[in-house]
Protein backbone atom coordinates (compact mmCIF):
# COMPACT_ATOMS: atom_id res chain seq x y z
CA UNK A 1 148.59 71.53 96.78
CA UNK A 2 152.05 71.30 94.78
CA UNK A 3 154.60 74.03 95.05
CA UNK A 4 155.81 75.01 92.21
CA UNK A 5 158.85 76.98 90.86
CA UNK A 6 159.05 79.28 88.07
CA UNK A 7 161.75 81.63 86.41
CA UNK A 8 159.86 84.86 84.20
CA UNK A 9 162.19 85.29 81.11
CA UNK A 10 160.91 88.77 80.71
CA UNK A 11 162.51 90.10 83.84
CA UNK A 12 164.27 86.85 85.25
CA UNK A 13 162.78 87.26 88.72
CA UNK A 14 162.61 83.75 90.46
CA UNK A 15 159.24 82.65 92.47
CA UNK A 16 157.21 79.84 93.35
CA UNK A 17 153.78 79.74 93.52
CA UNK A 18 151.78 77.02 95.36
CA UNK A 19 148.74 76.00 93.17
CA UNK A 20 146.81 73.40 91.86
CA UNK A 21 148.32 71.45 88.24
CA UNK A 22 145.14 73.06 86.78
CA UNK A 23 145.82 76.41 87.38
CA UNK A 24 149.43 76.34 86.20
CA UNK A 25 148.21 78.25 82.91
CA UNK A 26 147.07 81.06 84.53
CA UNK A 27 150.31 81.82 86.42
CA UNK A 28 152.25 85.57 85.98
CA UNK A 29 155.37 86.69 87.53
CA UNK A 30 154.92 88.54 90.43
CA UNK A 31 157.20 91.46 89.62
CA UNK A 32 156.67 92.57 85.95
CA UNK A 33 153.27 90.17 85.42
CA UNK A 34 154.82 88.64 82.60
CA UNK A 35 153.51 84.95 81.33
CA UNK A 36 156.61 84.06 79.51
CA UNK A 37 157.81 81.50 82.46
CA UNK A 38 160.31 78.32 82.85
CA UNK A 39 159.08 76.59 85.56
CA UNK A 40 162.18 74.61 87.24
CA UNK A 41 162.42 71.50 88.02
CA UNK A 42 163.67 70.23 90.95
CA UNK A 43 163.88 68.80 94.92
CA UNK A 44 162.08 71.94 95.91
CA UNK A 45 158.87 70.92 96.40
CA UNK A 46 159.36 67.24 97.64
CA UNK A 47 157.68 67.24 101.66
CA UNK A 48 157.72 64.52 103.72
CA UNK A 49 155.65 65.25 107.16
CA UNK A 50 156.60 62.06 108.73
CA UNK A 51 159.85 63.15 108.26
CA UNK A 52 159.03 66.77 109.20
CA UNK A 53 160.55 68.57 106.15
CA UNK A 54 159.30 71.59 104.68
CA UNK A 55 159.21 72.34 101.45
CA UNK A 56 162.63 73.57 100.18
CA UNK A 57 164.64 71.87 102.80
CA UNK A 58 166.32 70.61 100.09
CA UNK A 59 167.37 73.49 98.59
CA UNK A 60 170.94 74.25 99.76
CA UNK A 61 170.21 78.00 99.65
CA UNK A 62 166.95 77.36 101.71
CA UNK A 63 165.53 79.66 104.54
CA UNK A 64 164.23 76.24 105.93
CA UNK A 65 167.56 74.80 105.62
CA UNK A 66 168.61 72.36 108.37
CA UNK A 67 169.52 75.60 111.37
CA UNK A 68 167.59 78.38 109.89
CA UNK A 69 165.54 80.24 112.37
CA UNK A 70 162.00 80.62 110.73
CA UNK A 71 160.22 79.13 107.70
CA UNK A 72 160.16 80.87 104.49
CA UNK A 73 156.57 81.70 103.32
CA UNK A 74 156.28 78.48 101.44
CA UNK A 75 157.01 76.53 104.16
CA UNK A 76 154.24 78.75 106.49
CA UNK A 77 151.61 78.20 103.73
CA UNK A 78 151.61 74.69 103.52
CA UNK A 79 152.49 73.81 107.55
């Protein structure tokens, strides 16, 4: 199942949610439930397990960044 990352333009809290394409409709922002979203597009969610990355070890800003101590929850859901 895809990770994917969203921005809520009511409240600008960023999230990402890990859910199938087909349920990308019903998504809300965790913090004010708002559905006006911009997902964002980017290396976040590309994972490679013969390569052993996680999920936003591309993110420079990453809790799974090449050093860090423990997986963010992404990373834990999908591992």
């Amino acid at each position: 199942m895809p990770t994917y990352e969203y921005t809520c333009k009511t409240c600008g809290k960023n999230f990402e949610v890990l859910i199938k394409s087909a349920e990308k409709r019903n998504v809300s922002c965790p913090e004010c439930e708002g559905k006006d979203l911009q997902e964002v597009y980017g290396f976040n969610t590309i994972r490679s397990s013969s390569m052993g990355d996680t999920a936003c070890s591309f993110r420079e800003d990453s809790p799974c960044s090449p050093g860090a101590d423990l997986p963010c929850s992404a990373c834990k859901a999908i591992n």
